[in-house]
PDB file of N, CA and C in Angstrom:
ATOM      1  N   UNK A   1       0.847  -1.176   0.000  1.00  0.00           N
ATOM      2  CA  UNK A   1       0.000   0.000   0.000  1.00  0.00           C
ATOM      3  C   UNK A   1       0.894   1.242   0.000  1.00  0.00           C
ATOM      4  N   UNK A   2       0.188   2.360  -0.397  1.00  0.00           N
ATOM      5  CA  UNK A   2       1.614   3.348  -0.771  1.00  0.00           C
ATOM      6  C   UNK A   2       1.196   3.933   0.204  1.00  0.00           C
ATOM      7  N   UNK A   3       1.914   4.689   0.926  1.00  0.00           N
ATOM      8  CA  UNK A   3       2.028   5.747   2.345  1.00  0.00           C
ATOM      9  C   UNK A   3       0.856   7.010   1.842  1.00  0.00           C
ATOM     10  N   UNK A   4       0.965   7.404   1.306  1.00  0.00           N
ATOM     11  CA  UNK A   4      -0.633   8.169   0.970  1.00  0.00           C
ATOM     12  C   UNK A   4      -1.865   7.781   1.217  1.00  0.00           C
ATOM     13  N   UNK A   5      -1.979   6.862   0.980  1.00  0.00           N
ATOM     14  CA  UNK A   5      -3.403   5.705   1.157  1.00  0.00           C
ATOM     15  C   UNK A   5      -3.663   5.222   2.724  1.00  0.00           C
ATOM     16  N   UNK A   6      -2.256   5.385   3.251  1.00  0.00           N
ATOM     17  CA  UNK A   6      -2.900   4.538   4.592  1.00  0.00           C
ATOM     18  C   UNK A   6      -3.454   5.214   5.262  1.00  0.00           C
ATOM     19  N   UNK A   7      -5.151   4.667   5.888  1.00  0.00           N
ATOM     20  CA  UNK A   7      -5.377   5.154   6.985  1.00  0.00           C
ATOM     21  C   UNK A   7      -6.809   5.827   6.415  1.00  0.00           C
ATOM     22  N   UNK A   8      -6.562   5.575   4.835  1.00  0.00           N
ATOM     23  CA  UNK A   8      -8.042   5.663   3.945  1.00  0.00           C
ATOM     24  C   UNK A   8      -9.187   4.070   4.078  1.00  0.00           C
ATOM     25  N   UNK A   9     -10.253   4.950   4.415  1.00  0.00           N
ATOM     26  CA  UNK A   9     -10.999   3.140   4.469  1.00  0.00           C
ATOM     27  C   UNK A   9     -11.431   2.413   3.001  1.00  0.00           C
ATOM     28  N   UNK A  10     -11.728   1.627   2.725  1.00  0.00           N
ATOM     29  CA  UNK A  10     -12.312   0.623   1.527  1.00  0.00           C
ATOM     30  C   UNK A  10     -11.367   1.008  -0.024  1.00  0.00           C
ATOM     31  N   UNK A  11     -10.264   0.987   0.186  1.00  0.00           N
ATOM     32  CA  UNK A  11      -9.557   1.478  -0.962  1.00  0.00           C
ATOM     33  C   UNK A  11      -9.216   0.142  -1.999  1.00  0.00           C
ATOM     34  N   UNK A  12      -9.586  -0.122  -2.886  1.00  0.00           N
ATOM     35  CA  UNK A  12      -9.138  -0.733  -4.017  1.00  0.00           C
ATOM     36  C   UNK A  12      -7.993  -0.259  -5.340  1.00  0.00           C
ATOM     37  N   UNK A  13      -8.011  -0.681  -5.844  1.00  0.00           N
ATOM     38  CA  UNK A  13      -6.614  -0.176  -6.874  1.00  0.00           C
ATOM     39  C   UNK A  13      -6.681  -0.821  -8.173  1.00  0.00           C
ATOM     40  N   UNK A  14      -6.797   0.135  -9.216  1.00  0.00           N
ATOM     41  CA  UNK A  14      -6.966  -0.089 -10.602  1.00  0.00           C
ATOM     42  C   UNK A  14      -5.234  -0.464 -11.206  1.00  0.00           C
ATOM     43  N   UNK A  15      -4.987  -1.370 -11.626  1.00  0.00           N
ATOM     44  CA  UNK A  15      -3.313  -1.613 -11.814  1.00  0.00           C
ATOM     45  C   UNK A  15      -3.269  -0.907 -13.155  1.00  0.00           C
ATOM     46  N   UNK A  16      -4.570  -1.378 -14.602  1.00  0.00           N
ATOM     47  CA  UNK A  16      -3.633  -0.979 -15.643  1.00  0.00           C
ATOM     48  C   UNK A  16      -5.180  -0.874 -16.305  1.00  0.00           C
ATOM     49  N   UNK A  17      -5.065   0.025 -17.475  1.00  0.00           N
ATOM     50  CA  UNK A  17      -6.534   0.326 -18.013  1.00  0.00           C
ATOM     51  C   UNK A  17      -5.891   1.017 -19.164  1.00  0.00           C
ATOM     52  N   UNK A  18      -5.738   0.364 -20.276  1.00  0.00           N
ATOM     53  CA  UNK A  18      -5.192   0.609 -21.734  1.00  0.00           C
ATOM     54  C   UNK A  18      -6.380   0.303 -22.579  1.00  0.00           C
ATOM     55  N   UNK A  19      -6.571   1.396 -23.512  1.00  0.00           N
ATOM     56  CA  UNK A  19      -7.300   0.881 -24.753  1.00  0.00           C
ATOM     57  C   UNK A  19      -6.711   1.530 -25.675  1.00  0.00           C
ATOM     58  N   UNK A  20      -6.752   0.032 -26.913  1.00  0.00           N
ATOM     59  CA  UNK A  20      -6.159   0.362 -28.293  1.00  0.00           C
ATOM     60  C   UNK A  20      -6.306   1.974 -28.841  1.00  0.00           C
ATOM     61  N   UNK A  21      -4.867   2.318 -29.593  1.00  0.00           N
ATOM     62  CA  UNK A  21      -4.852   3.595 -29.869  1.00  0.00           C
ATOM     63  C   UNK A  21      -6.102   4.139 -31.202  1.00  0.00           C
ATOM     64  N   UNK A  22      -6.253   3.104 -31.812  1.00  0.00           N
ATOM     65  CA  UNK A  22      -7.869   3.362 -32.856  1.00  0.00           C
ATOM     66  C   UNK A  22      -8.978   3.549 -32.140  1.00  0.00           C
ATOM     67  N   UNK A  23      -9.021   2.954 -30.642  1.00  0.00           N
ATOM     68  CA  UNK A  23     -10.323   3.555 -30.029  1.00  0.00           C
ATOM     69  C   UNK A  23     -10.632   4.522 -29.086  1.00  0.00           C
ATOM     70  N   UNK A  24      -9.077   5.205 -29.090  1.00  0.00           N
ATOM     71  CA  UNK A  24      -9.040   6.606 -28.221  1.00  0.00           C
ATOM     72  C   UNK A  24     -10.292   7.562 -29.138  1.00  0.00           C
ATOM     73  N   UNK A  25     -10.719   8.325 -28.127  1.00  0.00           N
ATOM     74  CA  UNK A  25     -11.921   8.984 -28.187  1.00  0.00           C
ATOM     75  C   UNK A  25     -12.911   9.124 -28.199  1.00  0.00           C
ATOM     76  N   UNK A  26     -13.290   7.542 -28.588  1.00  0.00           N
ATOM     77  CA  UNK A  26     -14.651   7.081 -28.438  1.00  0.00           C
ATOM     78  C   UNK A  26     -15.602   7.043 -27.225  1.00  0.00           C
ATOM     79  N   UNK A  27     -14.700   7.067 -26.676  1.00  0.00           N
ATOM     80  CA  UNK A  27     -15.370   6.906 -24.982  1.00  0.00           C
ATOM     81  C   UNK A  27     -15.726   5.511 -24.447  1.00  0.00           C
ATOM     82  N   UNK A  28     -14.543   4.810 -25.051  1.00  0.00           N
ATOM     83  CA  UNK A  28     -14.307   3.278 -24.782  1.00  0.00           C
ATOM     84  C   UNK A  28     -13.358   3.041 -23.259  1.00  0.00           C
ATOM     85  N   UNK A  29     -12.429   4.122 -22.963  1.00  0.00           N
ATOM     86  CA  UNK A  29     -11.848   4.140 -21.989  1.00  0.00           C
ATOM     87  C   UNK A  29     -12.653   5.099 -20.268  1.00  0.00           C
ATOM     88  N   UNK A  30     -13.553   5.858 -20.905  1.00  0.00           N
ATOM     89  CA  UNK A  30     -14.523   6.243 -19.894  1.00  0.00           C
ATOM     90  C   UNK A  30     -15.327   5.455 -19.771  1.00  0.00           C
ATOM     91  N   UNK A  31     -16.030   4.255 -20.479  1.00  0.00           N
ATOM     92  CA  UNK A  31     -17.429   3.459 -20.170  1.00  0.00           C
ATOM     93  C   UNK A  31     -16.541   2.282 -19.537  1.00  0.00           C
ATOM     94  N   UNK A  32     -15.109   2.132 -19.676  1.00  0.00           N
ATOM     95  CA  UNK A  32     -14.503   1.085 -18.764  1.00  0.00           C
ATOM     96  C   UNK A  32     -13.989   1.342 -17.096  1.00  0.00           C
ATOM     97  N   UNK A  33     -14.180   2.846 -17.385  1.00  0.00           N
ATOM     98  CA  UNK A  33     -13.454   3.595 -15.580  1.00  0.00           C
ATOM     99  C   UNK A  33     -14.868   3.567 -15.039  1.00  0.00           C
ATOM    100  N   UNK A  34     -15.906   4.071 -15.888  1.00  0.00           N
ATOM    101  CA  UNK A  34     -17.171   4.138 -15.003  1.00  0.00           C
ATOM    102  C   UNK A  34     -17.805   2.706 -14.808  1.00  0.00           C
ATOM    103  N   UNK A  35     -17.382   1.756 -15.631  1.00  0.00           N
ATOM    104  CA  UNK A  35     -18.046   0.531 -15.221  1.00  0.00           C
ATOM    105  C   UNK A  35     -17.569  -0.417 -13.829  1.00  0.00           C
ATOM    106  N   UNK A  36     -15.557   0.266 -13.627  1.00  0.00           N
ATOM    107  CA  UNK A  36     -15.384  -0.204 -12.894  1.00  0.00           C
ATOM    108  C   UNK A  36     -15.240   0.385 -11.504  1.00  0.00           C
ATOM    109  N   UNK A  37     -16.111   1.939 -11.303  1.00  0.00           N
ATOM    110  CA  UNK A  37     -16.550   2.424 -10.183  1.00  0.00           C
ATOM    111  C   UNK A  37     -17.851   2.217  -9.795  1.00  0.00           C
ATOM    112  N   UNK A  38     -18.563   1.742 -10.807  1.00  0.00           N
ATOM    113  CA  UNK A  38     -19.808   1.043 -10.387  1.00  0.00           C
ATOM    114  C   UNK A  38     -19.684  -0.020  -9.576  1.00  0.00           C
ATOM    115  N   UNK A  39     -18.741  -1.117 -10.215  1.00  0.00           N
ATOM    116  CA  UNK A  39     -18.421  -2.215  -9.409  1.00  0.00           C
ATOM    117  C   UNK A  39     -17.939  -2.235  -8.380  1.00  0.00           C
ATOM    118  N   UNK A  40     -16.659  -1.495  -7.915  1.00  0.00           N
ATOM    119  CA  UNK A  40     -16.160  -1.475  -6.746  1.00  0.00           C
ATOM    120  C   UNK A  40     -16.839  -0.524  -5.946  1.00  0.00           C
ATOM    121  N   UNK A  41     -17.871  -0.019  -6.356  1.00  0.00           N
ATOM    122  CA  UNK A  41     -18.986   0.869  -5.064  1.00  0.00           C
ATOM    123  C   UNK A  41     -20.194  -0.510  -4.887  1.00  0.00           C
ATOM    124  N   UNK A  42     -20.347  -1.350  -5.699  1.00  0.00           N
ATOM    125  CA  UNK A  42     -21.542  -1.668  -5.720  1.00  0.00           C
ATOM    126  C   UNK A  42     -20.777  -2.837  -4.960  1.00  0.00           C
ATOM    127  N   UNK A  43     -19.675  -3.520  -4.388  1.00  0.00           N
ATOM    128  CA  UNK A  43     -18.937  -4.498  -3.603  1.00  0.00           C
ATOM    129  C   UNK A  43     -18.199  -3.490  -2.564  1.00  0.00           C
ATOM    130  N   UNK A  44     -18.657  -2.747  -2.068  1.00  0.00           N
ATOM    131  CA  UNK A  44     -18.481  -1.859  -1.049  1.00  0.00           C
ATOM    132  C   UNK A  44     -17.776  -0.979  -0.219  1.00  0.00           C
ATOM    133  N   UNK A  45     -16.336  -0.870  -2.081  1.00  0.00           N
ATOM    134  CA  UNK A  45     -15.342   0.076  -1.565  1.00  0.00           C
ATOM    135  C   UNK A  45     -15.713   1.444  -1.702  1.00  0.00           C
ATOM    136  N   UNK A  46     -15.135   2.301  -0.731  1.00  0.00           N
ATOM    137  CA  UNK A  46     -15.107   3.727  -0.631  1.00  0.00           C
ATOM    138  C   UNK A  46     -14.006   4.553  -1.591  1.00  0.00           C
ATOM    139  N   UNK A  47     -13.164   4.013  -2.056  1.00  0.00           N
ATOM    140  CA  UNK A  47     -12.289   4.560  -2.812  1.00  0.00           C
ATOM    141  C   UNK A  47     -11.771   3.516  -3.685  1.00  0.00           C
ATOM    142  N   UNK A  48     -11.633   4.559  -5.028  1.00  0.00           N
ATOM    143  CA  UNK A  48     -10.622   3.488  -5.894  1.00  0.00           C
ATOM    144  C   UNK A  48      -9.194   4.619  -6.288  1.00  0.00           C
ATOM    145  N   UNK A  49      -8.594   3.865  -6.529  1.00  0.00           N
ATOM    146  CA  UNK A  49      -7.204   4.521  -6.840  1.00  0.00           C
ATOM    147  C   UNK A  49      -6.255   3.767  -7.954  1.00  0.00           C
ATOM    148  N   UNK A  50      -5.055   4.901  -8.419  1.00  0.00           N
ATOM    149  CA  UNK A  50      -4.421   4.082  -9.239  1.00  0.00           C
ATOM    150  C   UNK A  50      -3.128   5.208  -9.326  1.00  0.00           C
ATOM    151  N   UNK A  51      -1.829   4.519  -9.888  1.00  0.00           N
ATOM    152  CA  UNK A  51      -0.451   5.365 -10.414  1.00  0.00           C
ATOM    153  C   UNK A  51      -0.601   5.147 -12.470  1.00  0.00           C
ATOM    154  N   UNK A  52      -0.495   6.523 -12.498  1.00  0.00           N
ATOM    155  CA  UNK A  52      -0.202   6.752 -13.532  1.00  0.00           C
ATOM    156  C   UNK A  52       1.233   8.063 -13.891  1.00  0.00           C
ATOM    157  N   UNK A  53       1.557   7.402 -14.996  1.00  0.00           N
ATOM    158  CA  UNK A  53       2.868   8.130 -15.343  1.00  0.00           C
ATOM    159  C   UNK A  53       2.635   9.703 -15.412  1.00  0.00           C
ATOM    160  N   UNK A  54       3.766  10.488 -14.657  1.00  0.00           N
ATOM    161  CA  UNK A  54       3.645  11.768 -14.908  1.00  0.00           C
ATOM    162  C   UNK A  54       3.695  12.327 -16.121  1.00  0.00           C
ATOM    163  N   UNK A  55       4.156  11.821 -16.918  1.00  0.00           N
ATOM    164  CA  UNK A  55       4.084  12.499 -18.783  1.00  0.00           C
ATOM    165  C   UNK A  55       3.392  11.711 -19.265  1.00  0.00           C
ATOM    166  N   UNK A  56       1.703  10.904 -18.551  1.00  0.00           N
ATOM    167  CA  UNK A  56       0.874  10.624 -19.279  1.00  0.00           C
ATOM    168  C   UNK A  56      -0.432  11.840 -19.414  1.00  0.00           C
ATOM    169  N   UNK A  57      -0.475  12.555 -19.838  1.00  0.00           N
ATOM    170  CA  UNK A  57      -1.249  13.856 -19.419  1.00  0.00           C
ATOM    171  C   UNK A  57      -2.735  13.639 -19.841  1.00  0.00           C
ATOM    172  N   UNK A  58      -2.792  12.698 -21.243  1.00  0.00           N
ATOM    173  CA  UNK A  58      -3.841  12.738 -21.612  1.00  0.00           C
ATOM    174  C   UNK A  58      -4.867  11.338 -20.678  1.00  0.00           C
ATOM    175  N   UNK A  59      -3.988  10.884 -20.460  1.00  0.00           N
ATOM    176  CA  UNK A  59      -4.678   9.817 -19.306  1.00  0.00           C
ATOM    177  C   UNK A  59      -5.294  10.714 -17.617  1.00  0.00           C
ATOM    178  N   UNK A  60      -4.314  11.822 -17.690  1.00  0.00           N
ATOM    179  CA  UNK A  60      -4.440  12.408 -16.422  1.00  0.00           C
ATOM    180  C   UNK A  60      -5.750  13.341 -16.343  1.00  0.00           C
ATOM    181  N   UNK A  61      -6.176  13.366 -17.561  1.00  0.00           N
ATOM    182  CA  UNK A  61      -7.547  14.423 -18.237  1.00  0.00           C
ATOM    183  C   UNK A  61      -8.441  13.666 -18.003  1.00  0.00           C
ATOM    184  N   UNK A  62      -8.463  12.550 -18.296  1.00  0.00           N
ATOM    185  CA  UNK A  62      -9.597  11.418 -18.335  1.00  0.00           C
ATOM    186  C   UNK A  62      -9.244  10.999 -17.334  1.00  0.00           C
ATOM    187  N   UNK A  63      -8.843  11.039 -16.069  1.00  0.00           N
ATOM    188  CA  UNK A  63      -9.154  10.405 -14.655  1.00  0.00           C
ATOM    189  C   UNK A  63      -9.318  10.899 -13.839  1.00  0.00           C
ATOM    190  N   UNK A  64      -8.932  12.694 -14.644  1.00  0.00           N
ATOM    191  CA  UNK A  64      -9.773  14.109 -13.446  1.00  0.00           C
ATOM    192  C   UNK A  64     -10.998  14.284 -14.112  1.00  0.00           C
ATOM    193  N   UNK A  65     -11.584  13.727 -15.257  1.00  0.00           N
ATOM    194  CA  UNK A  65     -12.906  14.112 -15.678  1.00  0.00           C
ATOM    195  C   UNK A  65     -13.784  12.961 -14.888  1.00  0.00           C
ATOM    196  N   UNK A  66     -13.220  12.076 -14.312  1.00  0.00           N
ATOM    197  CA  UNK A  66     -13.836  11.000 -12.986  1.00  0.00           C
ATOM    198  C   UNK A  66     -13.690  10.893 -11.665  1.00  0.00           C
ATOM    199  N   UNK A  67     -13.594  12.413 -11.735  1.00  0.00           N
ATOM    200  CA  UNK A  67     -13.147  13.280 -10.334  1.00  0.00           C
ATOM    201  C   UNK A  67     -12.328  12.334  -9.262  1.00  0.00           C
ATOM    202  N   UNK A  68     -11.055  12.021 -10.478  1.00  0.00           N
ATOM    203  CA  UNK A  68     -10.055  11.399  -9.494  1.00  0.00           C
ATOM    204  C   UNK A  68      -9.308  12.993  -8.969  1.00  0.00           C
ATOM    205  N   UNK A  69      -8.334  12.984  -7.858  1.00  0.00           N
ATOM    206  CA  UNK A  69      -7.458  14.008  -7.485  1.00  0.00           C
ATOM    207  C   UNK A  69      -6.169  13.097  -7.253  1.00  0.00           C
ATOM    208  N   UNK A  70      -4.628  13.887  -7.551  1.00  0.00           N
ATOM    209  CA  UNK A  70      -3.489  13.706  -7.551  1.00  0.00           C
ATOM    210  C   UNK A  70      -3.662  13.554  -5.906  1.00  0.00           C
ATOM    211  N   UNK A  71      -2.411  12.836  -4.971  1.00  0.00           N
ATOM    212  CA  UNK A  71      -2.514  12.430  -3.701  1.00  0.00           C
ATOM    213  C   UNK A  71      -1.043  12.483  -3.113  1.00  0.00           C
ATOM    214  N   UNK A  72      -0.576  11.960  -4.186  1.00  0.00           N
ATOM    215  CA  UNK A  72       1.177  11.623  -4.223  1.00  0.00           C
ATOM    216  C   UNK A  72       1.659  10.877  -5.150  1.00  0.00           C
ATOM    217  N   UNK A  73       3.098  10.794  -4.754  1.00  0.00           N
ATOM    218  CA  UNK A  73       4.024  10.311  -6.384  1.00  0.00           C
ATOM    219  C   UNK A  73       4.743   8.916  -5.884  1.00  0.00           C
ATOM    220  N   UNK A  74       4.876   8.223  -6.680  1.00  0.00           N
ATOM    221  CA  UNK A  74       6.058   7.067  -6.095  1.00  0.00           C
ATOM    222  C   UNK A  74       6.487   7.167  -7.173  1.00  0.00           C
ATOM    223  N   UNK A  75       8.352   5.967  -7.151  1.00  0.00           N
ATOM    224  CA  UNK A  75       9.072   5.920  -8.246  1.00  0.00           C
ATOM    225  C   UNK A  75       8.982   4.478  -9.025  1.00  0.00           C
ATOM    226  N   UNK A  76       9.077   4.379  -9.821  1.00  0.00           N
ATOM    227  CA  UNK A  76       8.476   3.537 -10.987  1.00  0.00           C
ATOM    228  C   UNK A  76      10.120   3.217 -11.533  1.00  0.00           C
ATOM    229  N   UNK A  77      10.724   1.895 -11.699  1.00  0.00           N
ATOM    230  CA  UNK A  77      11.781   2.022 -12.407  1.00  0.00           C
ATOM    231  C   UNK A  77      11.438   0.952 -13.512  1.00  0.00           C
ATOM    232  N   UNK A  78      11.843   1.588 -14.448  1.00  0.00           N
ATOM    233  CA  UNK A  78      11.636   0.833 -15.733  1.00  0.00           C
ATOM    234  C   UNK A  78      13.405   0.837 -16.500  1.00  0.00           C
ATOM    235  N   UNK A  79      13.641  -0.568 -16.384  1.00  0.00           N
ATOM    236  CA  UNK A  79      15.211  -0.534 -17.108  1.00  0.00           C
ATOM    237  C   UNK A  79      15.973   0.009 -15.655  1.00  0.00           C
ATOM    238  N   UNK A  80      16.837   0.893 -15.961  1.00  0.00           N
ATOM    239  CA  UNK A  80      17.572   2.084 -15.158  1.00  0.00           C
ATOM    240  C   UNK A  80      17.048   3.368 -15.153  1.00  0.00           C
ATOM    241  N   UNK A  81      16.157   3.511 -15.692  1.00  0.00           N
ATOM    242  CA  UNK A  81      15.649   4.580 -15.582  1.00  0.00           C
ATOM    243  C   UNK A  81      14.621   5.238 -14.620  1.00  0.00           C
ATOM    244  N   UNK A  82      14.684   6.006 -13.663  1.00  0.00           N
ATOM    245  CA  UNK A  82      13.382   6.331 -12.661  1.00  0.00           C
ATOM    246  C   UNK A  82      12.639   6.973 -13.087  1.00  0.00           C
ATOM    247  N   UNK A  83      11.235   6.930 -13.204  1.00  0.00           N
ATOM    248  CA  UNK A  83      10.366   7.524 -13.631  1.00  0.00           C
ATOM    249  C   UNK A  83       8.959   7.989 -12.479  1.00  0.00           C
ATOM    250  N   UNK A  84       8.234   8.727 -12.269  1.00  0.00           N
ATOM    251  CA  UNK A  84       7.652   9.029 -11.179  1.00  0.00           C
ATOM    252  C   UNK A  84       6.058   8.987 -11.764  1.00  0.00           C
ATOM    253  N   UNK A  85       5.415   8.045 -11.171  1.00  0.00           N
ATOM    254  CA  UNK A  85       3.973   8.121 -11.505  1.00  0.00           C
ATOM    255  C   UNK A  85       3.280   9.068 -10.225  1.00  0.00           C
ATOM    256  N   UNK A  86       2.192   9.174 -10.678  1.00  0.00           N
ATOM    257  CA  UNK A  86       1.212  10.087  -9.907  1.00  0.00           C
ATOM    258  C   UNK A  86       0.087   8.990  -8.996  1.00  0.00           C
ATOM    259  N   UNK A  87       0.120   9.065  -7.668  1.00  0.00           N
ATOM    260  CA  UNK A  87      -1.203   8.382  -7.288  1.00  0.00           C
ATOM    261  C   UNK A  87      -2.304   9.386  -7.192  1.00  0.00           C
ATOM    262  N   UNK A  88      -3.444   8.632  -7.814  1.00  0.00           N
ATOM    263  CA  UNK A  88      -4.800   9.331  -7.872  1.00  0.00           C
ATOM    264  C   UNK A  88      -5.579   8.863  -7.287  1.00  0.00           C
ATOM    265  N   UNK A  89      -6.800   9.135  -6.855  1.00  0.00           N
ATOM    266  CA  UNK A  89      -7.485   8.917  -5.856  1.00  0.00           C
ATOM    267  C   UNK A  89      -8.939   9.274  -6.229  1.00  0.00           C
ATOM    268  N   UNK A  90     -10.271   8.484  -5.844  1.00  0.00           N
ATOM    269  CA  UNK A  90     -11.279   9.267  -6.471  1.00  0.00           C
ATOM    270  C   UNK A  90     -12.647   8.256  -5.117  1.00  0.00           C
ATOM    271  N   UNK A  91     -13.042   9.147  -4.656  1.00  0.00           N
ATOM    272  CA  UNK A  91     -13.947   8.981  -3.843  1.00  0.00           C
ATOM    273  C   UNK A  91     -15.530   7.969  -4.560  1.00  0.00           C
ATOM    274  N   UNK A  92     -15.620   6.952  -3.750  1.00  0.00           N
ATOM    275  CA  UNK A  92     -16.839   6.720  -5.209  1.00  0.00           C
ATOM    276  C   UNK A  92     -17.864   6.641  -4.368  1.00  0.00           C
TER     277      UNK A  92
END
């Protein structure tokens, strides 16, 4: 659990939510965030959350338009390289 989160009640965690780049815009990636805050409210968590990459911006548009909020950062290493995702947070 990341040190931001603790001490939040019913928190679940979205790991990865990709859709093919031909079906960006459609609103194939919003009917999959809202289907799966339906679910985890309707099995009786209070929060869902997730890390996404800081130079993913257009992902970061579409998970504040699901009134997620930024919370804190952890480091992500991919290869040698550190990279810092964003934890988000969204009350459901």
């Amino acid at each position: 659990m990341e040190p931001c989160l603790e001490g939040m009640e019913g928190t679940i965690e979205i790991q990865r939510l990709y859709v093919d780049e031909k079906y960006h815009g459609l609103g194939v990636g919003g009917a999959l965030l809202k289907h799966v805050q339906n679910v985890a409210k309707d099995l009786g968590f209070v929060h869902l959350w997730l890390g996404v990459w800081e130079e993913n911006f257009k992902a970061q548009k579409v998970y504040e338009r699901f009134n997620f909020r930024k919370i804190g950062v952890r480091k992500f290493v991919l290869g040698s390289c550190v990279q810092h995702d964003w934890i988000m947070i969204s009350r459901l």
